[in-house]
N, C-alpha and C. Protein backbone atom coordinates (compact mmCIF):
# COMPACT_ATOMS: atom_id res chain seq x y z
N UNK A 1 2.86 -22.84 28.80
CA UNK A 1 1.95 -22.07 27.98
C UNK A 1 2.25 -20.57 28.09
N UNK A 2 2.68 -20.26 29.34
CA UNK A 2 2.72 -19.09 29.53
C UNK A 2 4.00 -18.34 28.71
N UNK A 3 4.85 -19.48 28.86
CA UNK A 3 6.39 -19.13 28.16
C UNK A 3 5.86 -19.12 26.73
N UNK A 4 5.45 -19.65 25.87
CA UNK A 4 5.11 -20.00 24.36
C UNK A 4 4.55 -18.00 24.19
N UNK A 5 3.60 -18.39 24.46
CA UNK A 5 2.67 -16.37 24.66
C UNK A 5 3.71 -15.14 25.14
N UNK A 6 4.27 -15.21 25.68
CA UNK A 6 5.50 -14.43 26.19
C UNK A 6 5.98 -14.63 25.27
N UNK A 7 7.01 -15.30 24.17
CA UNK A 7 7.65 -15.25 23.25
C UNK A 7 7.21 -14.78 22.47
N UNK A 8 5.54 -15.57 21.77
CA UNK A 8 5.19 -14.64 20.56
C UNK A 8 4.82 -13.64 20.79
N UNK A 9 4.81 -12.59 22.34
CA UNK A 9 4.22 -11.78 22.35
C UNK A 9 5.96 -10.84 21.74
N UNK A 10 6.63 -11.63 22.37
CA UNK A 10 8.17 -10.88 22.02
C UNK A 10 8.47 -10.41 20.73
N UNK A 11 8.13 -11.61 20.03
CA UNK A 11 8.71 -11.86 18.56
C UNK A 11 7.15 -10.68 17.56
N UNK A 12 6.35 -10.70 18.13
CA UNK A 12 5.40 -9.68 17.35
C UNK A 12 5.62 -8.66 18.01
N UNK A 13 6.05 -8.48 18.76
CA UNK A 13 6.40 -6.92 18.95
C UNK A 13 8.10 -6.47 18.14
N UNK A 14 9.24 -7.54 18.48
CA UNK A 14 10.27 -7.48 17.74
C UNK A 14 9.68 -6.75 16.30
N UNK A 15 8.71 -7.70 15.69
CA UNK A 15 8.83 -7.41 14.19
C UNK A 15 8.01 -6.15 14.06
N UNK A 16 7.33 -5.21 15.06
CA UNK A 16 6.27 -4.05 14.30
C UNK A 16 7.57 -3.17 14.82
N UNK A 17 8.74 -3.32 16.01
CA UNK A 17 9.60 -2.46 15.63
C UNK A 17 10.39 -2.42 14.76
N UNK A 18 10.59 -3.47 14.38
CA UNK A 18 11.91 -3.55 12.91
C UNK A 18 11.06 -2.85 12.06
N UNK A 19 9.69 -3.20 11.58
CA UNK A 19 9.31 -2.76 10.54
C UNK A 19 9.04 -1.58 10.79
N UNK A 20 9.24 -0.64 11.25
CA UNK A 20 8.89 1.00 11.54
C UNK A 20 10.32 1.48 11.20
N UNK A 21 11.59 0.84 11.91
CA UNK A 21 12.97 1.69 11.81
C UNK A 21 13.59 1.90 10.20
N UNK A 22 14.69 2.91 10.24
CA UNK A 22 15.12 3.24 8.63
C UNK A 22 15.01 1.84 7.80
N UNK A 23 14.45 1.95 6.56
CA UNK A 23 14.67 1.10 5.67
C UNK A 23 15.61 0.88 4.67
N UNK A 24 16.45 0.32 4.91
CA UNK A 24 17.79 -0.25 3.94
C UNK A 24 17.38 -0.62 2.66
N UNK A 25 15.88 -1.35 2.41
CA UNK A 25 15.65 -2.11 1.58
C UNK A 25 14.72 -1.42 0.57
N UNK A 26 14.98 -0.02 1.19
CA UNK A 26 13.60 1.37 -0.16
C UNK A 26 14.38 1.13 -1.45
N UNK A 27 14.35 1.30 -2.58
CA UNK A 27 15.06 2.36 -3.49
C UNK A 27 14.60 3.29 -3.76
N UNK A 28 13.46 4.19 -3.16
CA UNK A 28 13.04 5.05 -3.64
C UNK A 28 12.80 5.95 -2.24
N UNK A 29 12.65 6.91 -1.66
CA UNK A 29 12.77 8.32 -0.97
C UNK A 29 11.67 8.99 -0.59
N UNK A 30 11.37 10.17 -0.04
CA UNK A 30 10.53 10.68 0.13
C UNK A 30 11.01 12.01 -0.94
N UNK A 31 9.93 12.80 -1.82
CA UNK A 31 11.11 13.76 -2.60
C UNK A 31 11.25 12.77 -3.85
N UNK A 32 11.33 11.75 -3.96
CA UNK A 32 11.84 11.41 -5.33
C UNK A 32 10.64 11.07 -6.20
N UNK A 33 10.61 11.76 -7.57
CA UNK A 33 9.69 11.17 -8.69
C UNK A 33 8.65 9.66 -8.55
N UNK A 34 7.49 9.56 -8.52
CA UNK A 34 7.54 8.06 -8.59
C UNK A 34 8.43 7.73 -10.43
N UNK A 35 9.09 6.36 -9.74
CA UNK A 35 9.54 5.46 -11.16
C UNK A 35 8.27 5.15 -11.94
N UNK A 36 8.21 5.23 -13.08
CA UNK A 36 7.89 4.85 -14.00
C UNK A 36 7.03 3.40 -14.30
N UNK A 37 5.85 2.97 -14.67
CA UNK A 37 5.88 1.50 -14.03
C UNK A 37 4.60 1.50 -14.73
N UNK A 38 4.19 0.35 -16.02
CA UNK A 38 2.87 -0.31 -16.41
C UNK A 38 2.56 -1.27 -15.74
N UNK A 39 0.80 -1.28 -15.51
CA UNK A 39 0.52 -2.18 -14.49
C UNK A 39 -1.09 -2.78 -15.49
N UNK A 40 -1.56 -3.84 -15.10
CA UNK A 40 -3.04 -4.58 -15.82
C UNK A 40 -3.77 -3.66 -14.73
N UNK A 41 -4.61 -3.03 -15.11
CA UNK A 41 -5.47 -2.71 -14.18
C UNK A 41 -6.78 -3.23 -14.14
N UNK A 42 -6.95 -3.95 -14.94
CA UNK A 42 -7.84 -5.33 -14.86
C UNK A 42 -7.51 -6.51 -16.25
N UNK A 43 -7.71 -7.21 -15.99
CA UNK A 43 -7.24 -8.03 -17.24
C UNK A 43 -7.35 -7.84 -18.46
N UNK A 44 -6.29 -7.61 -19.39
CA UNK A 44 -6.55 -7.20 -20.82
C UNK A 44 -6.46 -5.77 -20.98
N UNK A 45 -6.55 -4.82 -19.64
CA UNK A 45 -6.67 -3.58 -19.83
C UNK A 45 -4.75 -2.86 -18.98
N UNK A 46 -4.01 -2.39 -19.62
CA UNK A 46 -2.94 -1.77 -19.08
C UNK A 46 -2.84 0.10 -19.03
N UNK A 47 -2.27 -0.25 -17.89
CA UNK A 47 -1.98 1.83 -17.45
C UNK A 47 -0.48 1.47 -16.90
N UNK A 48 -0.24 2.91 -17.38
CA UNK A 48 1.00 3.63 -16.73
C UNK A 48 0.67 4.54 -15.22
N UNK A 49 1.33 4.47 -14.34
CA UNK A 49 0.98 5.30 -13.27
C UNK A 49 1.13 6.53 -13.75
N UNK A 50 1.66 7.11 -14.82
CA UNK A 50 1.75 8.71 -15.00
C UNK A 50 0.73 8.85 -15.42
N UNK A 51 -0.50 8.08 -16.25
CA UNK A 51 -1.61 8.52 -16.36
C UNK A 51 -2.18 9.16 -15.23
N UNK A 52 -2.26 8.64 -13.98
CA UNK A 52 -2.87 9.01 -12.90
C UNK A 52 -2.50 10.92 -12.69
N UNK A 53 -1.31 11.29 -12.81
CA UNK A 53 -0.30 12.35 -12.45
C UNK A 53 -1.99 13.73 -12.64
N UNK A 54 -1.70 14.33 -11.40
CA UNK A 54 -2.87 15.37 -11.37
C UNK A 54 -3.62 14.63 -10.09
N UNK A 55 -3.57 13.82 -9.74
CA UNK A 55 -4.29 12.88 -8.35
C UNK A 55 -3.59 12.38 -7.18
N UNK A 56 -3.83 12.34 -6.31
CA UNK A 56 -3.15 11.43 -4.81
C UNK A 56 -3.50 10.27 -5.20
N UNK A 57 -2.23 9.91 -4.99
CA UNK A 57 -2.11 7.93 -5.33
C UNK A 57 -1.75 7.19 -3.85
N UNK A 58 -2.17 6.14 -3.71
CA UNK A 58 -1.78 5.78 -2.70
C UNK A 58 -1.56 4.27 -3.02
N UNK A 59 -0.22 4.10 -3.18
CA UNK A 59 -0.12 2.48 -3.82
C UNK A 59 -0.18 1.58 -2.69
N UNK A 60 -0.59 0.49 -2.51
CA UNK A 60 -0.38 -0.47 -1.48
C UNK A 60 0.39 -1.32 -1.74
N UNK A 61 1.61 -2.61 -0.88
CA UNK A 61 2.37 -3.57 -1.38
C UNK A 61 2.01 -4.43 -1.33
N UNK A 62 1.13 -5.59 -0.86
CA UNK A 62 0.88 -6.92 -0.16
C UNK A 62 1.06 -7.86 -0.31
N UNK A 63 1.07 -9.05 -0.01
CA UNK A 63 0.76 -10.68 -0.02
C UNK A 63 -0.23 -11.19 0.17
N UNK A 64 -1.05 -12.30 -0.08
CA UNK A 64 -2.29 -12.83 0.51
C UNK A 64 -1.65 -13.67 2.09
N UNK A 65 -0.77 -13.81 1.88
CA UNK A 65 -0.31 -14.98 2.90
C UNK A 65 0.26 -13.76 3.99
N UNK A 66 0.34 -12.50 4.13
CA UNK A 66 1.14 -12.18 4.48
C UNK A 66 0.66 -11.24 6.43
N UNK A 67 0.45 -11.84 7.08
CA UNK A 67 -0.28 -11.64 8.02
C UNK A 67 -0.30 -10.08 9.09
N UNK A 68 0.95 -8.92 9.02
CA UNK A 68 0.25 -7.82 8.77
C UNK A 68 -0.19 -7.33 7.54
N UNK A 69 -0.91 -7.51 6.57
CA UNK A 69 -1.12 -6.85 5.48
C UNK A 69 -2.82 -7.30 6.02
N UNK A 70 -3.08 -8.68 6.02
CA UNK A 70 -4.17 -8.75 6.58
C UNK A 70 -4.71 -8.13 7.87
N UNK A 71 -3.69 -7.96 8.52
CA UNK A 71 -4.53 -6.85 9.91
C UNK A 71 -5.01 -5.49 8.76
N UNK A 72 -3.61 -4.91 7.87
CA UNK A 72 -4.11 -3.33 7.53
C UNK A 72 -5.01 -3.37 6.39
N UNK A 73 -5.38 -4.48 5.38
CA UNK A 73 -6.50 -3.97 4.49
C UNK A 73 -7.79 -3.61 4.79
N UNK A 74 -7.85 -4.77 5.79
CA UNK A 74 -9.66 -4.23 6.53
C UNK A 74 -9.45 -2.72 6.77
N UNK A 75 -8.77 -2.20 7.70
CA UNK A 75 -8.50 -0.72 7.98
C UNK A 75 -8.43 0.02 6.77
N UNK A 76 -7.59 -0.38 5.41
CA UNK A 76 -7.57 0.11 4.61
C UNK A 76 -8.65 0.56 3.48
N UNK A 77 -9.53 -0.55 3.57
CA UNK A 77 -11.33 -0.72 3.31
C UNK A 77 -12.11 0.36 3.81
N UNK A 78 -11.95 0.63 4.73
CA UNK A 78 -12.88 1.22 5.74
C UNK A 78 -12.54 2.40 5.96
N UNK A 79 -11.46 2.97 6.56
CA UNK A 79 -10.53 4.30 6.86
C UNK A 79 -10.42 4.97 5.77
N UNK A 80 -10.21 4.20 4.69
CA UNK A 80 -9.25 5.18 3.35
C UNK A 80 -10.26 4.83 1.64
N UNK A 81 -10.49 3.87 1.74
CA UNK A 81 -11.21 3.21 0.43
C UNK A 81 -12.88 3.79 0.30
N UNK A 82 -13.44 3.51 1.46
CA UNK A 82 -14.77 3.80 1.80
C UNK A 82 -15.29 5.18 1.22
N UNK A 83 -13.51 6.22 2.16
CA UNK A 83 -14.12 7.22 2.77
C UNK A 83 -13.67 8.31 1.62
N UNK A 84 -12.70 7.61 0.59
CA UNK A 84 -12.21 8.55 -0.84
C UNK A 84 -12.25 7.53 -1.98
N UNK A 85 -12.97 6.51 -2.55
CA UNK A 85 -13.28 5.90 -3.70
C UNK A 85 -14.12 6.61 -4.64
N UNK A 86 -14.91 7.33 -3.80
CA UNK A 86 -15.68 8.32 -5.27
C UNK A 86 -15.05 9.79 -5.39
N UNK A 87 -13.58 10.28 -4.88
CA UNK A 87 -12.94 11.63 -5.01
C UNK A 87 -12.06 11.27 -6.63
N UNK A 88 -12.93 12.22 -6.84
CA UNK A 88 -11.94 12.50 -8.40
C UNK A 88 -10.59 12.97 -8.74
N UNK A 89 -9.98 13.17 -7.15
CA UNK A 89 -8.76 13.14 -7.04
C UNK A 89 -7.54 12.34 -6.58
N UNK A 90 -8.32 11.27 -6.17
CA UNK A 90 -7.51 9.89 -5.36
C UNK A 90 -7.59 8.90 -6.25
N UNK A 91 -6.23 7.85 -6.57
CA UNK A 91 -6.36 6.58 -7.15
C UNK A 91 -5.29 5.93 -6.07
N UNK A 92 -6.02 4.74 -5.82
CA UNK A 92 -5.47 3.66 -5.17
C UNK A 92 -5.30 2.64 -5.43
N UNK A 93 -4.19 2.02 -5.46
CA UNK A 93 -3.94 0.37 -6.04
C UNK A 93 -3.48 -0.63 -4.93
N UNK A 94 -3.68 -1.77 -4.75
CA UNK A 94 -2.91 -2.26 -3.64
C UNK A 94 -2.21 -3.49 -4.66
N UNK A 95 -1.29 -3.90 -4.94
CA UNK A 95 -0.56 -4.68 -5.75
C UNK A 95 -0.16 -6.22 -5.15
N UNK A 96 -0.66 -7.22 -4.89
CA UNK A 96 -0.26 -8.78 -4.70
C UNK A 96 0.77 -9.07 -5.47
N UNK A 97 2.09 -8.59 -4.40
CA UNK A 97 3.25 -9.46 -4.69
C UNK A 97 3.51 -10.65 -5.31
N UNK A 98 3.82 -11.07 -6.83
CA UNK A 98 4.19 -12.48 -6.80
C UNK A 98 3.04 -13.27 -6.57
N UNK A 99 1.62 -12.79 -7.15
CA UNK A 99 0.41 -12.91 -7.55
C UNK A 99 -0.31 -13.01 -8.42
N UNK A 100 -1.22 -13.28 -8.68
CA UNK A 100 -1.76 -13.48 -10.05
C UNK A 100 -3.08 -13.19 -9.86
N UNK A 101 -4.54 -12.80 -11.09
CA UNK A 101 -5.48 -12.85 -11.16
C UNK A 101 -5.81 -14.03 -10.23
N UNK A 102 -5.05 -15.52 -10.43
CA UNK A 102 -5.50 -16.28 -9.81
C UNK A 102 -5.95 -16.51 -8.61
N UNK A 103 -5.08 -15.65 -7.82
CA UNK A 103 -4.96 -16.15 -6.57
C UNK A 103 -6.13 -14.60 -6.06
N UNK A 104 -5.59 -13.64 -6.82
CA UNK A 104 -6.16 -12.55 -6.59
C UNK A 104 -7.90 -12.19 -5.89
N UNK A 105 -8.27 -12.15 -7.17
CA UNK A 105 -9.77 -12.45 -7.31
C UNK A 105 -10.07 -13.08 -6.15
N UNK A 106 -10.38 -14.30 -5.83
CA UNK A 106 -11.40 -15.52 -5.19
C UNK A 106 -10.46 -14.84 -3.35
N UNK A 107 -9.80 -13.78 -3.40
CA UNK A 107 -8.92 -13.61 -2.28
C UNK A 107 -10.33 -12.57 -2.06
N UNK A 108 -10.00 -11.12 -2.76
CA UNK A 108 -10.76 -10.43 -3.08
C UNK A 108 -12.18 -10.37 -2.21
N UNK A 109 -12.47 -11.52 -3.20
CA UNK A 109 -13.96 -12.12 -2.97
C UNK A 109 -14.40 -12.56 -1.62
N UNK A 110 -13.44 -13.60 -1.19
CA UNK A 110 -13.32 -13.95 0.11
C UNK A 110 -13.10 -12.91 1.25
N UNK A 111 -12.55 -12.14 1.54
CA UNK A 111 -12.03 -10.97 2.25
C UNK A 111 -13.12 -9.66 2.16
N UNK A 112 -14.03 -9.71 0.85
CA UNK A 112 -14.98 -8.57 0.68
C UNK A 112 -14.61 -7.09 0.40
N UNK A 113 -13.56 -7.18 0.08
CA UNK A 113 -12.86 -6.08 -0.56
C UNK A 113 -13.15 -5.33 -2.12
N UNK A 114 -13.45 -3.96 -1.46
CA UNK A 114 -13.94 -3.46 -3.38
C UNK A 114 -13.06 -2.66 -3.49
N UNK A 115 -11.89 -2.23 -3.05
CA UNK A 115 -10.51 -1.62 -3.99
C UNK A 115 -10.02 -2.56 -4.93
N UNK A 116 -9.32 -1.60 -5.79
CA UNK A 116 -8.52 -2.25 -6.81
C UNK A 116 -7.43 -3.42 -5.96
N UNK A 117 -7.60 -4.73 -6.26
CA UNK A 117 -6.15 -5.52 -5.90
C UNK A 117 -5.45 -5.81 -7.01
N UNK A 118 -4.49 -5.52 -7.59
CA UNK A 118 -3.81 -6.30 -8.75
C UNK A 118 -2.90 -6.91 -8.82
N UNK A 119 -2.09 -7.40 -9.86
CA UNK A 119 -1.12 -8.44 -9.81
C UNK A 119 0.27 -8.05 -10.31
N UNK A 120 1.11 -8.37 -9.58
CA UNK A 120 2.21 -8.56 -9.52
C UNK A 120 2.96 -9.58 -9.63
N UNK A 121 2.71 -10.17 -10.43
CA UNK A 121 3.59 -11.37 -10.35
C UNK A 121 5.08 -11.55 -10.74
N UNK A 122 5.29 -10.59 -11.33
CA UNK A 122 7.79 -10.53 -11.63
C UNK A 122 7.84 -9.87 -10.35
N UNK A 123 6.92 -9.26 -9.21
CA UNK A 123 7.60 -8.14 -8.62
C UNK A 123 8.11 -6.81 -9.38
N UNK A 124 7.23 -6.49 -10.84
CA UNK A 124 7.86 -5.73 -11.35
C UNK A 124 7.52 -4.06 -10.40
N UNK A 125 6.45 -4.04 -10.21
CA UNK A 125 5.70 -2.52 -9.45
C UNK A 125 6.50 -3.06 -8.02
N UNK A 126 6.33 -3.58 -7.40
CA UNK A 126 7.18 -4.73 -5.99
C UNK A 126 8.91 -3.34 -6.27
N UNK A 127 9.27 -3.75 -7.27
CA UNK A 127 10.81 -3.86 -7.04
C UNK A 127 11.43 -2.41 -7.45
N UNK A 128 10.36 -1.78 -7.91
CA UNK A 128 10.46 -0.09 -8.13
C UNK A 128 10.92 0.59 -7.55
N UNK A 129 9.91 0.08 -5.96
CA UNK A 129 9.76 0.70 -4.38
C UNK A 129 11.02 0.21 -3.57
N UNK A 130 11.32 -1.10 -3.46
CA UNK A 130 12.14 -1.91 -2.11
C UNK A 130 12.66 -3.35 -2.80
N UNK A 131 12.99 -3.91 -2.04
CA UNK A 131 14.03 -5.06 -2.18
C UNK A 131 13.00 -6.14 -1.86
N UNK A 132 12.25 -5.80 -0.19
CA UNK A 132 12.04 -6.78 0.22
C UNK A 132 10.88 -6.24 1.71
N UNK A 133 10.50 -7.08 2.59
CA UNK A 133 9.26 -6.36 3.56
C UNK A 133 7.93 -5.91 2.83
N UNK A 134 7.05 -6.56 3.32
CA UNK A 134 5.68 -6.19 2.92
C UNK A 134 4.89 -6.03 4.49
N UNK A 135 3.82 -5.32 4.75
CA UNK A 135 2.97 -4.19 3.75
C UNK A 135 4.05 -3.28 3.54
N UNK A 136 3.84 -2.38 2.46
CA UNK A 136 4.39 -0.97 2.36
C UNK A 136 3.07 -0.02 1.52
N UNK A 137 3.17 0.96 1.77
CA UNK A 137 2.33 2.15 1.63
C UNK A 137 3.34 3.08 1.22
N UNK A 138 2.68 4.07 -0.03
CA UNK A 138 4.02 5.09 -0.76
C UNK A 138 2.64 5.62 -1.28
N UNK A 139 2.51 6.92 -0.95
CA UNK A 139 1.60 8.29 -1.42
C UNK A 139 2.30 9.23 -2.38
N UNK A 140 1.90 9.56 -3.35
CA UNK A 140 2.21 10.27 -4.31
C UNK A 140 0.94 11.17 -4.37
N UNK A 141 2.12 12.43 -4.39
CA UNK A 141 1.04 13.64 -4.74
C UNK A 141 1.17 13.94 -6.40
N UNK A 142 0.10 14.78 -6.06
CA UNK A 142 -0.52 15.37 -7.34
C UNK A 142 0.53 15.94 -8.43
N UNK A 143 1.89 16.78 -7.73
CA UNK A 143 2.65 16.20 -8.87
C UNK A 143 3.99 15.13 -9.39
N UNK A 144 3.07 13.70 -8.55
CA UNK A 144 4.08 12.68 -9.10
C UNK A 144 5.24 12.47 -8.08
N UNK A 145 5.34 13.26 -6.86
CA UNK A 145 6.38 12.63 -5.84
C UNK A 145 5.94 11.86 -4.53
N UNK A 146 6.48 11.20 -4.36
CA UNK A 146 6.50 10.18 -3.14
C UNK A 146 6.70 11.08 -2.11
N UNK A 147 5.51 11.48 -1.71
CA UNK A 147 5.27 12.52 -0.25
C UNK A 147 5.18 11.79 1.23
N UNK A 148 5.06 10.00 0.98
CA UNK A 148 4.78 9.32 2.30
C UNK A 148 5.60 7.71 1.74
N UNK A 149 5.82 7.19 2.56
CA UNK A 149 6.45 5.76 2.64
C UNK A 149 6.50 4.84 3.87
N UNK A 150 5.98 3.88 3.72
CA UNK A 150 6.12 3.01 4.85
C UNK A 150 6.40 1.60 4.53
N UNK A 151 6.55 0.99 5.91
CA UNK A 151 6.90 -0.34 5.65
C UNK A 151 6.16 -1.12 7.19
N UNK A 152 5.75 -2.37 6.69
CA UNK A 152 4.88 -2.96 8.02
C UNK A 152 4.01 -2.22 8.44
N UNK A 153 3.03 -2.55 9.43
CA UNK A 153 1.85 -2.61 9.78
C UNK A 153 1.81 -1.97 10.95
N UNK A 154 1.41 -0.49 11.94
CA UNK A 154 1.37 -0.22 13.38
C UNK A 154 0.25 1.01 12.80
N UNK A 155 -0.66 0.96 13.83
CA UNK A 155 -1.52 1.81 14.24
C UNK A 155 -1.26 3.62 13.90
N UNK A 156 -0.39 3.43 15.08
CA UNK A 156 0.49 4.48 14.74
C UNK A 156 0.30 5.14 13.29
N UNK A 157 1.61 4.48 12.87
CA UNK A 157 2.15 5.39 11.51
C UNK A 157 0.52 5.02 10.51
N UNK A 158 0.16 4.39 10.80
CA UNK A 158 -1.20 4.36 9.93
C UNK A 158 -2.16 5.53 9.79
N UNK A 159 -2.13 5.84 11.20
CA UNK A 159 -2.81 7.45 11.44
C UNK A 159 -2.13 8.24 10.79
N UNK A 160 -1.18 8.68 10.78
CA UNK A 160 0.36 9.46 9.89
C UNK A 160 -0.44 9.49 8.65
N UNK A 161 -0.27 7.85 7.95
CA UNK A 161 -1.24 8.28 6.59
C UNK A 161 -2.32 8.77 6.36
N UNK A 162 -3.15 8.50 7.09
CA UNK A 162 -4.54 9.12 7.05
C UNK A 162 -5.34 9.93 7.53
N UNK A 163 -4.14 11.26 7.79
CA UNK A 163 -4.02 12.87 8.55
C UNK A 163 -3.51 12.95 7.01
N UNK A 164 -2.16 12.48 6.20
CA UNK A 164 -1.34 13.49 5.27
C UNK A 164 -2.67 13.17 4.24
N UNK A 165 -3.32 11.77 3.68
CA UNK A 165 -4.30 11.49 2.96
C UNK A 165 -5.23 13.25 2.87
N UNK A 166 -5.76 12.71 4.21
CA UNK A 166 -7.13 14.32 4.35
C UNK A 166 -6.28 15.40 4.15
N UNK A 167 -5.28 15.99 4.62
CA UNK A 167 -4.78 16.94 4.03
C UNK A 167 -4.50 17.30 2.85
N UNK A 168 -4.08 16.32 2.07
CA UNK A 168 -3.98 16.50 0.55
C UNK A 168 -4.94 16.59 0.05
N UNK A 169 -5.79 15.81 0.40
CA UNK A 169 -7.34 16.12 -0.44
C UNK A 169 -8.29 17.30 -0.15
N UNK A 170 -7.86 17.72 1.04
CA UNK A 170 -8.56 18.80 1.32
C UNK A 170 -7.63 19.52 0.89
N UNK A 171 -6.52 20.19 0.37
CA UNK A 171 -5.80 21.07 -0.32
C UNK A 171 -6.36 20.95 -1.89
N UNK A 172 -5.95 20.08 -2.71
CA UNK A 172 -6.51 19.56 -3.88
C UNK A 172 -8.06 20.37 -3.87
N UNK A 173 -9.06 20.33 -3.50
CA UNK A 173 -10.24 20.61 -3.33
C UNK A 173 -10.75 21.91 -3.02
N UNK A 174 -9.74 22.44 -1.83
CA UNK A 174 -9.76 23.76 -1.66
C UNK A 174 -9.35 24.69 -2.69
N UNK A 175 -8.60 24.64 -3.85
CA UNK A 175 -7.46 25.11 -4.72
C UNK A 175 -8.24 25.61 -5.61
């Protein structure tokens, strides 16, 4: 028993370091434009992310199945959603990989989540960002560049986001 726990303690620590080191699998930078990209932002209803342009975006990547994404949405609920859902300068999306309304929703529901979750199902918003690895987190400032990027789930770099978050908004606000 002891050996089994020792391993997965190995193999979950293996994976929050892989997922922190350079990413091979970005196509996109810190510095670079966000790409271009229509998304349902609720059923029947479509946006372009350049609509947003003038706001801090903070896109999310996820899976339902995908078990750090479930450690960071609760945090993401609470830390970041809670505490800037009514700033007239923040939009946030978190996007279900290879998802659907279907699965979406009754996830949603279940989990108690009131951010936007939407769907992805080609991987089209998915394949903008990276190849491959979920969670990822990519902040876009106010004018339209990818000021933050991540990949996987650690405490850590989570704080990272949500120091540059308050800073931007408190710049935005101060201005």
């Amino acid at each position: 028993m002891k050996k089994i726990f020792l391993s997965l303690l190995v193999i979950a620590y293996s994976v929050t370091v892989f997922a922190q080191t350079e990413d091979k699998d970005t196509y996109t930078k810190i510095g670079d434009p966000v790409p271009s990209f229509s998304f349902e932002l609720e059923k029947g209803k479509t946006v372009n992310i350049s609509d947003y342009k003038g706001k801090l975006i903070l896109i999310n990547l996820f899976a339902t199945w995908c078990p750090p994404c479930n450690v960071e949405l609760p945090e993401v609920q609470t830390r970041i959603w809670d505490k800037y859902k009514d700033n007239k300068n923040f939009a946030f999306f978190v996007f279900g990989r290879e998802e659907g309304w279907d699965k979406l929703i009754p996830y949603k529901a279940k989990k108690g989540f009131t951010f936007p979750i939407l769907p992805d199902v080609d991987r089209g918003v998915f394949s903008k960002f990276a190849k491959q690895s979920i969670p990822r987190n990519i902040l876009i400032d106010q004018d339209g560049k990818i000021i933050y990027q991540s990949m996987g789930y650690e405490e850590k770099e989570f704080k990272v986001m949500l120091k540059l978050i308050e800073k931007q908004l408190s710049t935005k606000t101060s201005k």
